[in-house]
Protein backbone atom coordinates (compact mmCIF):
# COMPACT_ATOMS: atom_id res chain seq x y z
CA UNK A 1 14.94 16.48 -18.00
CA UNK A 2 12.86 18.18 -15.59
CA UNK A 3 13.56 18.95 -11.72
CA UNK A 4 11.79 15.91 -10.92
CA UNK A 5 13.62 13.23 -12.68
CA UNK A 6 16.78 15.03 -11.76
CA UNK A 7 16.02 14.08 -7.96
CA UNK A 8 17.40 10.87 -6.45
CA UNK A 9 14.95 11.79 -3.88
CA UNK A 10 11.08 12.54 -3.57
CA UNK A 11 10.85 16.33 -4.19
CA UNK A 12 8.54 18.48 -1.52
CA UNK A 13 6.20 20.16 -3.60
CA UNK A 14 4.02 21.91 -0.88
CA UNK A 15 3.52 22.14 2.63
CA UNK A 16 0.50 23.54 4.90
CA UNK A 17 -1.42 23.69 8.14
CA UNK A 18 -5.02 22.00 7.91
CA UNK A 19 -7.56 21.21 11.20
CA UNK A 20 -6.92 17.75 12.35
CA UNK A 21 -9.97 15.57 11.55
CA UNK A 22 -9.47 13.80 15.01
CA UNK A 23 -8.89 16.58 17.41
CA UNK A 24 -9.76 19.89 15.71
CA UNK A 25 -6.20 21.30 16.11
CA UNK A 26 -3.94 22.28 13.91
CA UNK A 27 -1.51 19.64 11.94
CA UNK A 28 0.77 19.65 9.21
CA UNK A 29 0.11 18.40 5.48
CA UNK A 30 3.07 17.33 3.28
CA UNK A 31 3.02 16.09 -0.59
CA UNK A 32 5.80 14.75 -2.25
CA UNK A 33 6.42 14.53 -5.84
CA UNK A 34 7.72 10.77 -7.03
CA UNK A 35 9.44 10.14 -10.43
CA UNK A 36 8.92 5.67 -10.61
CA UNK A 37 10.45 4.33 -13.54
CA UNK A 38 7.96 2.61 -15.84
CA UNK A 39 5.44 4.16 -14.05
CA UNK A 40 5.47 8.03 -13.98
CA UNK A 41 5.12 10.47 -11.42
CA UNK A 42 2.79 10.21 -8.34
CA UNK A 43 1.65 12.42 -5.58
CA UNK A 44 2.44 11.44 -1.82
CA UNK A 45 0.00 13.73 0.40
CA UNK A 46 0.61 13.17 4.13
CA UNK A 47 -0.85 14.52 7.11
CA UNK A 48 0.59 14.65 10.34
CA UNK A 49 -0.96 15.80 13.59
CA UNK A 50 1.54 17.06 16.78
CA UNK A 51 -1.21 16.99 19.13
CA UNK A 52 -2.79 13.93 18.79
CA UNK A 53 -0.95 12.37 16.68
CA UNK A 54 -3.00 11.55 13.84
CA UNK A 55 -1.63 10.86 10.74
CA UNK A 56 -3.05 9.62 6.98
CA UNK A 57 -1.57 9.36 3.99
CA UNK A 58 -2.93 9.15 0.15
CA UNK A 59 -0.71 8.14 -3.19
CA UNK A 60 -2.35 9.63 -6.52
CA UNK A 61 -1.16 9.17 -9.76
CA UNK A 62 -0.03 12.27 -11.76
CA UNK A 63 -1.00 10.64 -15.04
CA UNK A 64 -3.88 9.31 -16.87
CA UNK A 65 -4.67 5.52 -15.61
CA UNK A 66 -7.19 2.77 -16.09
CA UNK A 67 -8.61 0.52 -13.25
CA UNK A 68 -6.41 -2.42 -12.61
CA UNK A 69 -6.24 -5.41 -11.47
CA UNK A 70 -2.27 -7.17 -10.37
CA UNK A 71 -1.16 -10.48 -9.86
CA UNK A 72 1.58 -11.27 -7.85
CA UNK A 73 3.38 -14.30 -6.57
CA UNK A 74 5.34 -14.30 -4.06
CA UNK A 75 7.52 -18.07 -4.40
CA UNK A 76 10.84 -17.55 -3.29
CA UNK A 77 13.14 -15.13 -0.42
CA UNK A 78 13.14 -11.52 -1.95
CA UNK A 79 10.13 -11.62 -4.09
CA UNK A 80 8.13 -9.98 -0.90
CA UNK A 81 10.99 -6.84 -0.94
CA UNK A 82 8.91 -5.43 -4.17
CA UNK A 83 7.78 -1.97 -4.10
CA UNK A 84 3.73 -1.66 -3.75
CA UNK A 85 2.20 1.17 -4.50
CA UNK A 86 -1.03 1.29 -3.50
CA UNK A 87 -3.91 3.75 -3.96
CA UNK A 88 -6.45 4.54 -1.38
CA UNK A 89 -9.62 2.89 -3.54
CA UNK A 90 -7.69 -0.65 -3.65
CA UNK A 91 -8.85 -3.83 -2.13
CA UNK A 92 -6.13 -6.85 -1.57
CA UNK A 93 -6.89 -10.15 -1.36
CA UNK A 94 -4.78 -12.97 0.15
CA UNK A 95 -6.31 -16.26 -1.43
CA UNK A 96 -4.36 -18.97 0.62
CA UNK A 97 -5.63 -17.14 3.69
CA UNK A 98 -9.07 -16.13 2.21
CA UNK A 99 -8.48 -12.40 3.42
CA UNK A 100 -9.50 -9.25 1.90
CA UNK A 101 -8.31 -6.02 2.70
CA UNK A 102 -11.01 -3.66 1.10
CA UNK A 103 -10.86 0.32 1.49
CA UNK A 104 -12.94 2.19 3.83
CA UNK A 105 -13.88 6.06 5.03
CA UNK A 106 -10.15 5.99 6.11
CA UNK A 107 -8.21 3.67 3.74
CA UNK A 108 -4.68 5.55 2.90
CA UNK A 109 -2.41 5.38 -0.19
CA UNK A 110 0.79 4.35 0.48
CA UNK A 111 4.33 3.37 -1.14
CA UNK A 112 5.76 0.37 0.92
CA UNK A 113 6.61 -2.90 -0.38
CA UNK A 114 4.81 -6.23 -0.48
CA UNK A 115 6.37 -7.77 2.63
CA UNK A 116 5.36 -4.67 4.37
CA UNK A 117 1.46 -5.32 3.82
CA UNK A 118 1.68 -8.81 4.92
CA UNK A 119 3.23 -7.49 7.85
CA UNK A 120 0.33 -5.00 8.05
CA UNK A 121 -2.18 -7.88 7.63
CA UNK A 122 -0.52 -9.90 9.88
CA UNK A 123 -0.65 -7.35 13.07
CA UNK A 124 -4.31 -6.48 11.96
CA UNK A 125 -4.91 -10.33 12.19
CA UNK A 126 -2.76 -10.57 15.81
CA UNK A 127 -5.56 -7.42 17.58
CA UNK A 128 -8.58 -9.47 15.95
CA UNK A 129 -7.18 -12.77 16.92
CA UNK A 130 -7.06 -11.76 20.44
CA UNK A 131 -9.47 -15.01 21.42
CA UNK A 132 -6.99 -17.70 19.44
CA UNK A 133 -9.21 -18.86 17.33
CA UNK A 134 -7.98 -21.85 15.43
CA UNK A 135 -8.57 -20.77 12.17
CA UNK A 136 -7.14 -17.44 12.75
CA UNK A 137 -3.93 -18.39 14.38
CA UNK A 138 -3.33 -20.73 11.22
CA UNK A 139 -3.84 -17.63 9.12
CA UNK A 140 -0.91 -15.59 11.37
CA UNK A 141 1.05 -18.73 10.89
CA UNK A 142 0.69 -19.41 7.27
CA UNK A 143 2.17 -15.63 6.52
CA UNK A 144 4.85 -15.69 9.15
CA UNK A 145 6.22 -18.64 7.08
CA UNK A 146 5.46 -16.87 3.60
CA UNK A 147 7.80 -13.68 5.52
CA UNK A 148 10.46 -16.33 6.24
CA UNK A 149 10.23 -18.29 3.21
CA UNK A 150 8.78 -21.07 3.48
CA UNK A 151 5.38 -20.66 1.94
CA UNK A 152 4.09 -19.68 -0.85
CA UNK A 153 1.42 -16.57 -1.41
CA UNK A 154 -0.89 -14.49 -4.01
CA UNK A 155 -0.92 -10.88 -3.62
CA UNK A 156 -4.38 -9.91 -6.02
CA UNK A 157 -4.93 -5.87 -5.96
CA UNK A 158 -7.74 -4.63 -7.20
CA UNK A 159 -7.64 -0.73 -8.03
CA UNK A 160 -10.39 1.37 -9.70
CA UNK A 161 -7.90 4.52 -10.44
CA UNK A 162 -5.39 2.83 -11.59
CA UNK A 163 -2.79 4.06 -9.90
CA UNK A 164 -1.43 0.78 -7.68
CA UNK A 165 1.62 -1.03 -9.26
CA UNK A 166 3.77 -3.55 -7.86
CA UNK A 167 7.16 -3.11 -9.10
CA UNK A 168 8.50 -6.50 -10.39
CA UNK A 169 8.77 -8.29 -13.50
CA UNK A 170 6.41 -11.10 -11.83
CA UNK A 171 3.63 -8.52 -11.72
CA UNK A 172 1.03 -9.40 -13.93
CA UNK A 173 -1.06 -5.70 -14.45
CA UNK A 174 -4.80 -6.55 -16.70
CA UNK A 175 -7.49 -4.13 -16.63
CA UNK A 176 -10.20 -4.66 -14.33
CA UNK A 177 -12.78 -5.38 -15.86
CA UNK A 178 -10.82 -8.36 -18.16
C-alpha cells in the first residue's frame, strides 16, 4: 500500500507562491493528492489569492483516461448527494431545463457533488435572471424542486480527458464519441 491509499484524507503534495492572474501579487498554490475508489488517484491544484482574493481550482487525473461522456439521473431524495468530479474541459447539460454549462478561459476542476452544481447553476441562473423573465424563473423553479425532491433531472457530462466521474452505481460512463 502506498502513502496515498494509507490516508483517510487528501495528502498535500506541494505548496508554492505564484503571481495572482487578477492582481499581480503574490498568492498561494496548493495540490492535493486523492486516492477515489474505482477511480484512481487525481490531482487537486488550488490557488488562493490573500489580496484580492482570487481563487481557481483544477482536478486532473493521475492516470491514463479516455473522453467520456456520463449519464445520470437524479429520481429520488439522496441521488443528488453523489460525488462529481469534474474536470476543467467538461460541459454539463441539464435537458429538462435546456441548460448547458460549457468550459471557458476560466472553467475550474472541482470535486463537489451533484446537488452542489445544481446549486451552482441555480445561483448562476438567479444573477442572469435579474429581469424575471418567465422562462427563466421556471428554470430556478424546476431545480429548486429537483433539490427538494420533487422533480426529476438528467445530469449529461461531457469530458474530453476523461477524468470526470460521478460516483454512483446510477452513473452510466460511455466513451464520447459512442
Amino acid at each position: 500500500m502506498n502513502e496515498v491509499e494509507q490516508q483517510p484524507r487528501p495528502l498535500k503534495v506541494l505548496e508554492y507562491k505564484a503571481r495572482c492572474p487578477l492582481c499581480g501579487k503574490e498568492g498561494v498554490v496548493e495540490e492535493f493528492l486523492y486516492k477515489i475508489p474505482f477511480f484512481g488517484e487525481v490531482l487537486l491544484s488550488t490557488f488562493k489569492c490573500p489580496h484580492c482574493g482570487y481563487k481557481h481550482s483544477d482536478v486532473m487525473s493521475l492516470e491514463e483516461s479516455e473522453p467520456v461522456q456520463i449519464l445520470y439521473r437524479v429520481e429520488k431524495p439522496g441521488d443528488e448527494r453523489a460525488l462529481f468530479i469534474k474536470s476543467s474541459a467538461a460541459t454539463i447539460k441539464i435537458p429538462e431545463v435546456d441548460i448547458e454549462v460549457s468550459p471557458g478561459l476560466f472553467s475550474q476542476g472541482e470535486i463537489t457533488t451533484v446537488e452542489g452544481v445544481i446549486m451552482r447553476v441555480i445561483d448562476v441562473l438567479k444573477y442572469a435572471c435579474e429581469n424575471s423573465s418567465p422562462a427563466c424563473s421556471s428554470k430556478i423553479e424546476y431545480l429548486e424542486g429537483v433539490l427538494r425532491g420533487l422533480k426529476p433531472v438528467t445530469i449529461v457530462v461531457s469530458d474530453p480527458t476523461g477524468v470526470s466521474r460521478i460516483l454512483s452505481e446510477k452513473a452510466i460512463v460511455k466513451k464520447l464519441s459512442e
